[in-house]
Protein backbone atom coordinates (compact mmCIF):
# COMPACT_ATOMS: atom_id res chain seq x y z
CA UNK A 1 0.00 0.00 0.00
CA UNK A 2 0.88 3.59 -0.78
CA UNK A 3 1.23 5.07 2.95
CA UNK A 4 -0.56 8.02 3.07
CA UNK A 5 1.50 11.57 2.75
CA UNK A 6 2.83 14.05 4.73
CA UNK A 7 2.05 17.90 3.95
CA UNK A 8 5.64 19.25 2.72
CA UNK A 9 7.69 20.31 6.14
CA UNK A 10 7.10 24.34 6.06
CA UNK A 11 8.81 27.01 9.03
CA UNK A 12 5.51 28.62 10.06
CA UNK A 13 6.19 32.34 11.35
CA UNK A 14 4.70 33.96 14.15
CA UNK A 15 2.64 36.44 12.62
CA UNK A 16 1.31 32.91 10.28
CA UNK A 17 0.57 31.27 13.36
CA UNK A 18 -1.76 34.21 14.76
CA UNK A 19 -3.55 34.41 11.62
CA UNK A 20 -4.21 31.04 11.91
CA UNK A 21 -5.16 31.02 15.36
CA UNK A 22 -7.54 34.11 14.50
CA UNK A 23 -9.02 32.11 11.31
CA UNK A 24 -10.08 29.01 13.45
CA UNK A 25 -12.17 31.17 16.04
CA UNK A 26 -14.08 32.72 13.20
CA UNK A 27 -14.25 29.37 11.91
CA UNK A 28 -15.51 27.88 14.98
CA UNK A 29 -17.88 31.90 15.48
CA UNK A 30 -19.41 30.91 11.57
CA UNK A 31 -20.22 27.23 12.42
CA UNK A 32 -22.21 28.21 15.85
CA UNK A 33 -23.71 31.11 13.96
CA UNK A 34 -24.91 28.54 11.03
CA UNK A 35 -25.97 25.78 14.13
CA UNK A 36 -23.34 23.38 12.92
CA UNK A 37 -21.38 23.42 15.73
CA UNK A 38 -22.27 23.32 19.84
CA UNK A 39 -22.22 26.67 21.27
CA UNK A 40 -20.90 25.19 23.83
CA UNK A 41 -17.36 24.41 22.24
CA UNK A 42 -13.95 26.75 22.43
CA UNK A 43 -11.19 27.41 20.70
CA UNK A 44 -9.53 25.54 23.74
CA UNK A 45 -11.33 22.56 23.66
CA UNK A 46 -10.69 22.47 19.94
CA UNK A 47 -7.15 22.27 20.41
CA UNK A 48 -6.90 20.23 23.65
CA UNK A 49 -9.73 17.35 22.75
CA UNK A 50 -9.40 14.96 20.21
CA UNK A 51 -12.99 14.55 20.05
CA UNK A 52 -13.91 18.12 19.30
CA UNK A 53 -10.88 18.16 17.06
CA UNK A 54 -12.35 15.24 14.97
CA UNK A 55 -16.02 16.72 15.15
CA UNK A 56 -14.57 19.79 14.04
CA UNK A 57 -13.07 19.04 10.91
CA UNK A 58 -15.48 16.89 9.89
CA UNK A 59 -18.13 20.35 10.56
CA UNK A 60 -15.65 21.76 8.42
CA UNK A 61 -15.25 19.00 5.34
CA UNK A 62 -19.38 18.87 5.01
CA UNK A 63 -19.67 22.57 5.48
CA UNK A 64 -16.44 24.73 3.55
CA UNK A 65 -18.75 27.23 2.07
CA UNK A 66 -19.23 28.44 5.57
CA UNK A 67 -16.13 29.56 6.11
CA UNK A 68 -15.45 30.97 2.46
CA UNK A 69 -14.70 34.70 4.25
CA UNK A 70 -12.41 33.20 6.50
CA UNK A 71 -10.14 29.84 4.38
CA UNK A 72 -8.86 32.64 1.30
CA UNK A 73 -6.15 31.33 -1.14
CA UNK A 74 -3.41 33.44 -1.83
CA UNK A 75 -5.60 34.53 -5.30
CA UNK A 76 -8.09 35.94 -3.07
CA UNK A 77 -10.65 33.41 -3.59
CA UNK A 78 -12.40 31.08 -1.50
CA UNK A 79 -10.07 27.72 -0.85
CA UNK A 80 -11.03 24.49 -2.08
CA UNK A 81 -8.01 22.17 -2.93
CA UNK A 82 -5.95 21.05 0.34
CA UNK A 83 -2.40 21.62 -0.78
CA UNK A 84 -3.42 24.92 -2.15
CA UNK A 85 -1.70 27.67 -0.28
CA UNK A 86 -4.14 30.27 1.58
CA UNK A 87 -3.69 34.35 2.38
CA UNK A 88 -1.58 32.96 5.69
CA UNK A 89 1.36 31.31 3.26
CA UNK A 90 0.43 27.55 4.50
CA UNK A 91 -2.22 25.23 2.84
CA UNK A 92 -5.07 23.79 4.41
CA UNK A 93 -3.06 20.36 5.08
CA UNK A 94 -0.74 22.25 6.69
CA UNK A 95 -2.84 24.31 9.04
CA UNK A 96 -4.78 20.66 9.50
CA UNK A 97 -1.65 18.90 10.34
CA UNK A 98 -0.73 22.29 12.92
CA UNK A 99 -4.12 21.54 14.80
CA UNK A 100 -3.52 17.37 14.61
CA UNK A 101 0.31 18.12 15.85
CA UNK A 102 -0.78 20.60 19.10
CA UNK A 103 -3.72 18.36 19.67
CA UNK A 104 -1.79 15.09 20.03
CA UNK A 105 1.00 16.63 22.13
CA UNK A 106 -1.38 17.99 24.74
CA UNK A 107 -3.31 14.90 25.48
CA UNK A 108 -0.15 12.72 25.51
CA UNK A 109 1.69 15.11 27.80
CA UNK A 110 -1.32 14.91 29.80
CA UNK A 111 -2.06 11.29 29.43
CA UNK A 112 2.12 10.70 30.45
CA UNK A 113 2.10 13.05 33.47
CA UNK A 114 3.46 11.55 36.35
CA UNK A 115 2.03 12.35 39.69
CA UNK A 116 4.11 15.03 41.65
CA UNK A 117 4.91 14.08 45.00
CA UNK A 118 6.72 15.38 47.85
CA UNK A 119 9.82 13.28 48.73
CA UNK A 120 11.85 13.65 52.52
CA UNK A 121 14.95 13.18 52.12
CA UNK A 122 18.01 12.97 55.07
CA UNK A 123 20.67 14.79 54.73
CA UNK A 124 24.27 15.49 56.44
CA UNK A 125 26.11 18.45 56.43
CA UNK A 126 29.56 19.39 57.56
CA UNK A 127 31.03 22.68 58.34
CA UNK A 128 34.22 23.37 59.42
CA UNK A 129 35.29 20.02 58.60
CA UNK A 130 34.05 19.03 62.22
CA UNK A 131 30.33 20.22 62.63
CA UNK A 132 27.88 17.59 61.05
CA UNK A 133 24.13 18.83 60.60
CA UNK A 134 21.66 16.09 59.90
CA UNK A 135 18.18 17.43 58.90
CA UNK A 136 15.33 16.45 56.70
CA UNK A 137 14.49 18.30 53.78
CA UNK A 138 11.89 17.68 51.34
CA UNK A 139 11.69 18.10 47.38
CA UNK A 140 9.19 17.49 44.67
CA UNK A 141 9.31 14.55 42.22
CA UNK A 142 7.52 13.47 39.19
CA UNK A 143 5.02 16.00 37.94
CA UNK A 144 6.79 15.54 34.26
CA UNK A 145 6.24 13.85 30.83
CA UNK A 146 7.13 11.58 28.37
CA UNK A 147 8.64 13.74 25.82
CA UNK A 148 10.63 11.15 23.85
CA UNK A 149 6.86 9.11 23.80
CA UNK A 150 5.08 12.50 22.89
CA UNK A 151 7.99 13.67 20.25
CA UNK A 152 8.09 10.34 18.65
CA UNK A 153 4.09 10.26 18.04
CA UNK A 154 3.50 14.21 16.92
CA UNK A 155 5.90 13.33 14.36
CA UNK A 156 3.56 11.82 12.20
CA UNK A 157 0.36 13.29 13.20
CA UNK A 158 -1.10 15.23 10.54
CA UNK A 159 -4.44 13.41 9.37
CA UNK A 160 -7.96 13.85 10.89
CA UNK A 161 -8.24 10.00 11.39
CA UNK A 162 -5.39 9.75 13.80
CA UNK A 163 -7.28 11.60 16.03
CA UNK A 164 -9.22 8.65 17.23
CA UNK A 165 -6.08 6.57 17.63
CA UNK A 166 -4.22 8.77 19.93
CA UNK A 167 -5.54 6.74 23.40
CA UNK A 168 -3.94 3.63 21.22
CA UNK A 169 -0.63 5.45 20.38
CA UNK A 170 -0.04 6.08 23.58
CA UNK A 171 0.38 2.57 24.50
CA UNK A 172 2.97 2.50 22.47
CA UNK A 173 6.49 2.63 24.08
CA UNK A 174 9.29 4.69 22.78
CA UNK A 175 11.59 1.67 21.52
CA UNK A 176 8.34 0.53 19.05
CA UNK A 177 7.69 3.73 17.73
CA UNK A 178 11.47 4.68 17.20
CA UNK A 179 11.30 1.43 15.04
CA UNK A 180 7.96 2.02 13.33
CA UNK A 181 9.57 5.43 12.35
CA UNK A 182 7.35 6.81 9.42
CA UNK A 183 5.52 3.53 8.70
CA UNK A 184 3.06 4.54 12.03
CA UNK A 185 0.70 5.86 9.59
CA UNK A 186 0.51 2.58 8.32
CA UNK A 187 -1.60 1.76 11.21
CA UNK A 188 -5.05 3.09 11.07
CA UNK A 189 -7.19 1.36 13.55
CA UNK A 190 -7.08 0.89 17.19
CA UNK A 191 -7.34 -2.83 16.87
CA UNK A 192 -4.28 -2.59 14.55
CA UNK A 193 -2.33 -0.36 16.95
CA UNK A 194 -3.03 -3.09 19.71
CA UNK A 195 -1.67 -6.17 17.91
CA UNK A 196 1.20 -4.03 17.74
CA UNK A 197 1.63 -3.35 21.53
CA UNK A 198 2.46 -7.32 21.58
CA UNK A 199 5.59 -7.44 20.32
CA UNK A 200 8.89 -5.97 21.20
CA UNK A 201 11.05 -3.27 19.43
CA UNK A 202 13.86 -6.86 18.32
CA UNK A 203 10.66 -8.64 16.87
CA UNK A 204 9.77 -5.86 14.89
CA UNK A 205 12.98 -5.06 13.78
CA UNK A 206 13.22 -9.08 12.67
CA UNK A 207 10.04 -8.20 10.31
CA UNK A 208 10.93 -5.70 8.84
CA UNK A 209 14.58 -7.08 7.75
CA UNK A 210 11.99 -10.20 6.76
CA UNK A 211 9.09 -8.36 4.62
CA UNK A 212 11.26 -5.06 3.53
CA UNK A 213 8.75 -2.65 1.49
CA UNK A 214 5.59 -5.34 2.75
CA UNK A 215 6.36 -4.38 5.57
CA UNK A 216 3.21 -1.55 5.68
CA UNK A 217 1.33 -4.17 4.51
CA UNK A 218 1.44 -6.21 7.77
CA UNK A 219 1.11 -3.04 9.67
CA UNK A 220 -2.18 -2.08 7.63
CA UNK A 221 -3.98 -5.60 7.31
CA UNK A 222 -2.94 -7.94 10.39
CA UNK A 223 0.03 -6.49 12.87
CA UNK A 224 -0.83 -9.91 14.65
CA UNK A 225 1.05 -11.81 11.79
CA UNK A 226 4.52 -10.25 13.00
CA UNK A 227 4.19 -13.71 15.23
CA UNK A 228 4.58 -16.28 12.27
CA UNK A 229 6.22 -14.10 10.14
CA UNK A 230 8.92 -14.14 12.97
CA UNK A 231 8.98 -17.70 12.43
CA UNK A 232 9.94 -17.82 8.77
CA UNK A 233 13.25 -16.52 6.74
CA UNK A 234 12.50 -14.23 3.87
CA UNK A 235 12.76 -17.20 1.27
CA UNK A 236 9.77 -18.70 2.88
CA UNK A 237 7.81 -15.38 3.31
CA UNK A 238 7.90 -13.65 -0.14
CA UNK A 239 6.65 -17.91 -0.63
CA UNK A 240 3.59 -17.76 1.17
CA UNK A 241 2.52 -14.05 0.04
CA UNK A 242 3.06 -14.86 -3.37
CA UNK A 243 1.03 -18.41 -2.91
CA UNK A 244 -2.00 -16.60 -0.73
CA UNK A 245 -2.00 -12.94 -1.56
CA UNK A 246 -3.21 -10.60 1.34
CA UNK A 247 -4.43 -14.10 2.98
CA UNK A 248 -1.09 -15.13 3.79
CA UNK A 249 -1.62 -12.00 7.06
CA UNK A 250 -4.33 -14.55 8.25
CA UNK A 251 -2.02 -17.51 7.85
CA UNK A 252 1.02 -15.72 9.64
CA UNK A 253 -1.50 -14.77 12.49
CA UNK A 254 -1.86 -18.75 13.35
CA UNK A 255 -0.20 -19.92 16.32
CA UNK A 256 3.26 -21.68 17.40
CA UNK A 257 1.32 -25.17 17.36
CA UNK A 258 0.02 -25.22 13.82
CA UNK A 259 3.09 -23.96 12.77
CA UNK A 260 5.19 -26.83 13.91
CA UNK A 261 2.31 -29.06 11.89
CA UNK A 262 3.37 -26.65 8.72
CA UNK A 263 6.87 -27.38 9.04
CA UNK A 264 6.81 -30.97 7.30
CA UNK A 265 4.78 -29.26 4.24
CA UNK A 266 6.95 -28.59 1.02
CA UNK A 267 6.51 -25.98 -1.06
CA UNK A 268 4.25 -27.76 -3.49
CA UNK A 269 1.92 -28.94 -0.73
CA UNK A 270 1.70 -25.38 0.33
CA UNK A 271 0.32 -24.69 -3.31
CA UNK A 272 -2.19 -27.39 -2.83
CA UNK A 273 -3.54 -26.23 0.70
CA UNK A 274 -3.53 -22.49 -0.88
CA UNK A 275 -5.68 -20.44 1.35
CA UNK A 276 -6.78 -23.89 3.64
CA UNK A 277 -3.75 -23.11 5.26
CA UNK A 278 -5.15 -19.87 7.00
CA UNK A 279 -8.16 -22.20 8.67
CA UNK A 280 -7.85 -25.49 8.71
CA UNK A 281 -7.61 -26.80 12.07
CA UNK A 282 -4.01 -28.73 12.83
CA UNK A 283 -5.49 -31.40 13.68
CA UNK A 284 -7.43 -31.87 9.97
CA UNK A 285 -4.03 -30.84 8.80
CA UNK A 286 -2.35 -33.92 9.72
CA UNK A 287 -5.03 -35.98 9.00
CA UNK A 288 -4.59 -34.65 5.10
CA UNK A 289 -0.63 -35.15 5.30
CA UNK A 290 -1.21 -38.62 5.11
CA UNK A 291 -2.18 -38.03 1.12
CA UNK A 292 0.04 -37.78 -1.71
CA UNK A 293 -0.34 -34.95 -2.86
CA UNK A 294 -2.23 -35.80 -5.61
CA UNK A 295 -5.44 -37.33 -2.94
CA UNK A 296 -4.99 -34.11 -0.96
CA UNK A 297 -5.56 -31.89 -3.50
CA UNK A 298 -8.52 -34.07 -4.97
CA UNK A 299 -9.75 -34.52 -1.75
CA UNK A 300 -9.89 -30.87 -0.66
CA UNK A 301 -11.20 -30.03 -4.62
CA UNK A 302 -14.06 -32.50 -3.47
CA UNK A 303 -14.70 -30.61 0.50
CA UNK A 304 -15.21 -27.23 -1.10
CA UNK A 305 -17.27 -28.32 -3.91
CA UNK A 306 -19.69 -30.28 -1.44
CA UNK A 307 -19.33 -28.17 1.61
CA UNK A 308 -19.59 -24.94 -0.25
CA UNK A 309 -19.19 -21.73 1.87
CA UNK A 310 -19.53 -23.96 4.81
CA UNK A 311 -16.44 -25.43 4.28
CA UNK A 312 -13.88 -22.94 6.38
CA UNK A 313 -16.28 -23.49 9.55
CA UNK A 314 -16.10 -27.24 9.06
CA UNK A 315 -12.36 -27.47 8.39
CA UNK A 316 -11.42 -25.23 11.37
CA UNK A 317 -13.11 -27.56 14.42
CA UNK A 318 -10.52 -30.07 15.31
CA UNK A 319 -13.47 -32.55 16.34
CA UNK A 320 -14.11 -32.62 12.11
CA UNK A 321 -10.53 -34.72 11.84
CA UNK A 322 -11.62 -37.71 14.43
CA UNK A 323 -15.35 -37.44 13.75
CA UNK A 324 -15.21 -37.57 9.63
CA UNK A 325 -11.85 -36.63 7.85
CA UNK A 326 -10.19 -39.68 9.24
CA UNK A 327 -13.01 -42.19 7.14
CA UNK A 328 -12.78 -39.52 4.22
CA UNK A 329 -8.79 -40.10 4.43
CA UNK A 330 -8.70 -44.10 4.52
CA UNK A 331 -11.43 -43.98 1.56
CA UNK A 332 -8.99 -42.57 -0.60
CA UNK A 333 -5.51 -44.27 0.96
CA UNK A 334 -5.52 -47.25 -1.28
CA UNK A 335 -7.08 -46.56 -4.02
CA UNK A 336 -4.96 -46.61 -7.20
CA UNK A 337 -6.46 -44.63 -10.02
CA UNK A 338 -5.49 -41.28 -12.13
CA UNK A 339 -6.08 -38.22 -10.81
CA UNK A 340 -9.12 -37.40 -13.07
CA UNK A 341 -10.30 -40.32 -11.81
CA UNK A 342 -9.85 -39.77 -7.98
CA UNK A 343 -11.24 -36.16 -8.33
CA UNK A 344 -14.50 -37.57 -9.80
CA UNK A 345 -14.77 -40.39 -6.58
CA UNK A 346 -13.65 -37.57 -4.07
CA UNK A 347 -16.52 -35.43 -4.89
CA UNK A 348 -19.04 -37.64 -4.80
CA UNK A 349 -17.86 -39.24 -1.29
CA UNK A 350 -17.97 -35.93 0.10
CA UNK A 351 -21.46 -34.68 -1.48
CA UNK A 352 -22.83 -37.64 -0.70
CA UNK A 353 -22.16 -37.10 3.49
CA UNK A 354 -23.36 -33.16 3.63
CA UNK A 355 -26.30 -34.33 5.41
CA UNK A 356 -24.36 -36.20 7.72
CA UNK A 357 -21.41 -33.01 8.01
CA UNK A 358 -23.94 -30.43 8.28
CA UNK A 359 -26.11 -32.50 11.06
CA UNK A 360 -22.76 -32.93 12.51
CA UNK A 361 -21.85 -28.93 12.25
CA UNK A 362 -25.12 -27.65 13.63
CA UNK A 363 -24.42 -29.76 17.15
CA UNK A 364 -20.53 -28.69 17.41
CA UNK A 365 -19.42 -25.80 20.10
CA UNK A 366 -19.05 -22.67 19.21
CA UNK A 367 -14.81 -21.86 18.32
CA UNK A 368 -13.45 -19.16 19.48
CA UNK A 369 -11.51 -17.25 16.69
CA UNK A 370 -8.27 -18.64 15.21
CA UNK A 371 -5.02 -17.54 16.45
């Protein structure tokens, strides 16, 4: 994926900055005149809340014509394109990514504020090089931030959708996002940011060495595939994406277990399983490694042709190996005919049991989702 851009890096002056800070209260004056936006809200809560932040430019994206007297290009008309530059010398992106910035940094600074307390300490004094003085004293502690946290994060904030993700950033920790560097904008969920939070700064080092440019790929489909990716050299990666596409995240996200039932598949297998791979339970897996290839790839041909959409739920419940694979496996162990053959005799097995599978689906436990 193309990671989204950065407005051009631009020195904004003083005199910019208070035209800018003047434009946004007759912004925010406009809206509440036109019942767009609460009364209620400031210029302070604006720039302090995410929330309000969000709400705001959102007011402002439905509503530009609004603020038409206010958001002039430098040819004296209203401004409509973002990277256009206004009467103040910075574009709209720019002014956007100068509320995003001061937003962020004041709720992290707040949200990293350590509690000041009031330490008593002992301490010993000599004078004269005979006189001691022991007293207590006391001295305040704490009551700071975590700048290299907050610089790290700002550094990238520019867009109205990280907004939203700033309570998720903040879990964070300044090793990860030294690491992620740019590619944070890669992640643009909170459920993304949080598979993150698993892993260590060395593991996602690893990954990235492993996946090179893909490497914003993982971060915007499945950060929880940094697990099995971790388990694979970069021969066997650029493999599996090239063999399951975007599905291969899902695969990767599978845990240490089914992994170790992988590890006596050859490439060629692999190709046969295709996206199976990213559901089957392990226990089905081995089950099917007791095929040549040729009867597992007849076999599963004849499961999703009879078992239709139903196939991934059925495939996924390790009961399904015991219960029914096992019979569909010995069916096909000793029978020597061509493939054609063997394909024609594996789909009718399995369409003739759907009854049976689907009576046998209905009464199974609920799984919980796949690792």
């Amino acid at each position: 994926m193309a990671l989204p851009q950065l407005p051009p890096p631009v020195e904004i002056s003083s005199e910019s900055k208070r035209a800018i800070i003047e434009g946004l209260k007759k912004v925010i004056e406009a809206f509440q005149a036109n019942a767009v936006l609460d009364k209620g809200v400031t210029y302070q809560d604006v720039i302090h809340d995410p929330d309000v932040l969000y709400g705001f430019i959102q007011t402002f994206r439905k509503n530009p014509r609004l603020a038409d007297k206010v958001v002039v290009g430098k040819d004296g008309k209203p401004a409509t394109a973002e990277d256009a530059p206004l009467v103040c010398g910075v574009s709209l992106a720019q002014v956007q990514q100068l509320l995003v910035k001061t937003c962020a940094r004041y709720f992290l600074e707040q949200g990293t504020k350590q509690e000041e307390e009031i330490v008593t300490e002992t301490r010993t004094t000599t004078r004269f090089l005979i006189f001691k003085k022991t007293e207590q004293v006391e001295r305040k502690t704490g009551g700071g931030h975590d700048e290299r946290k907050v610089r790290e994060v700002t550094r990238y904030m520019a867009f109205d959708w990280q907004l939203p993700l700033l309570g998720a950033y903040a879990e964070l920790n300044s090793a990860i996002l030294m690491e992620l560097d740019h590619d944070i904008v890669a992640l643009q969920t909170a459920e993304a940011v949080r598979e993150l939070v698993q892993f260590d700064q060395a593991t996602i080092k690893k990954v990235k060495l492993t996946a090179g440019a893909d490497f914003v790929n993982i971060l915007a489909n499945r950060p929880a595939a940094l697990a099995g990716i971790n388990v694979y050299n970069k021969d066997m990666y650029l493999f599996f994406r090239n063999v399951l596409g975007d599905k291969a995240f899902d695969f990767f996200c599978r845990d240490k277990q089914f992994f170790m039932v992988c590890a006596a598949l050859d490439k060629p297998l692999v190709r046969v399983y295709g996206d199976v791979l990213c559901y089957i339970a392990g226990e089905n897996l081995e089950e099917l490694q007791r095929l040549n290839i040729d009867k597992a790839d007849v076999l599963i041909a004849g499961m999703k042709f009879a078992f239709g959409d139903k196939v991934q739920k059925i495939l996924a419940h390790p009961n399904f190996a015991k219960d029914v694979l096992r019979k569909l496996v010995e069916s096909l162990l000793h029978i020597t005919q061509e493939k054609d053959q063997l394909a024609i005799s594996a789909q009718l097995t399995c369409k003739a049991i759907v009854p049976q599978v689907m009576d046998w689906l209905a009464k199974q436990p609920p799984l919980e989702r796949l690792g």
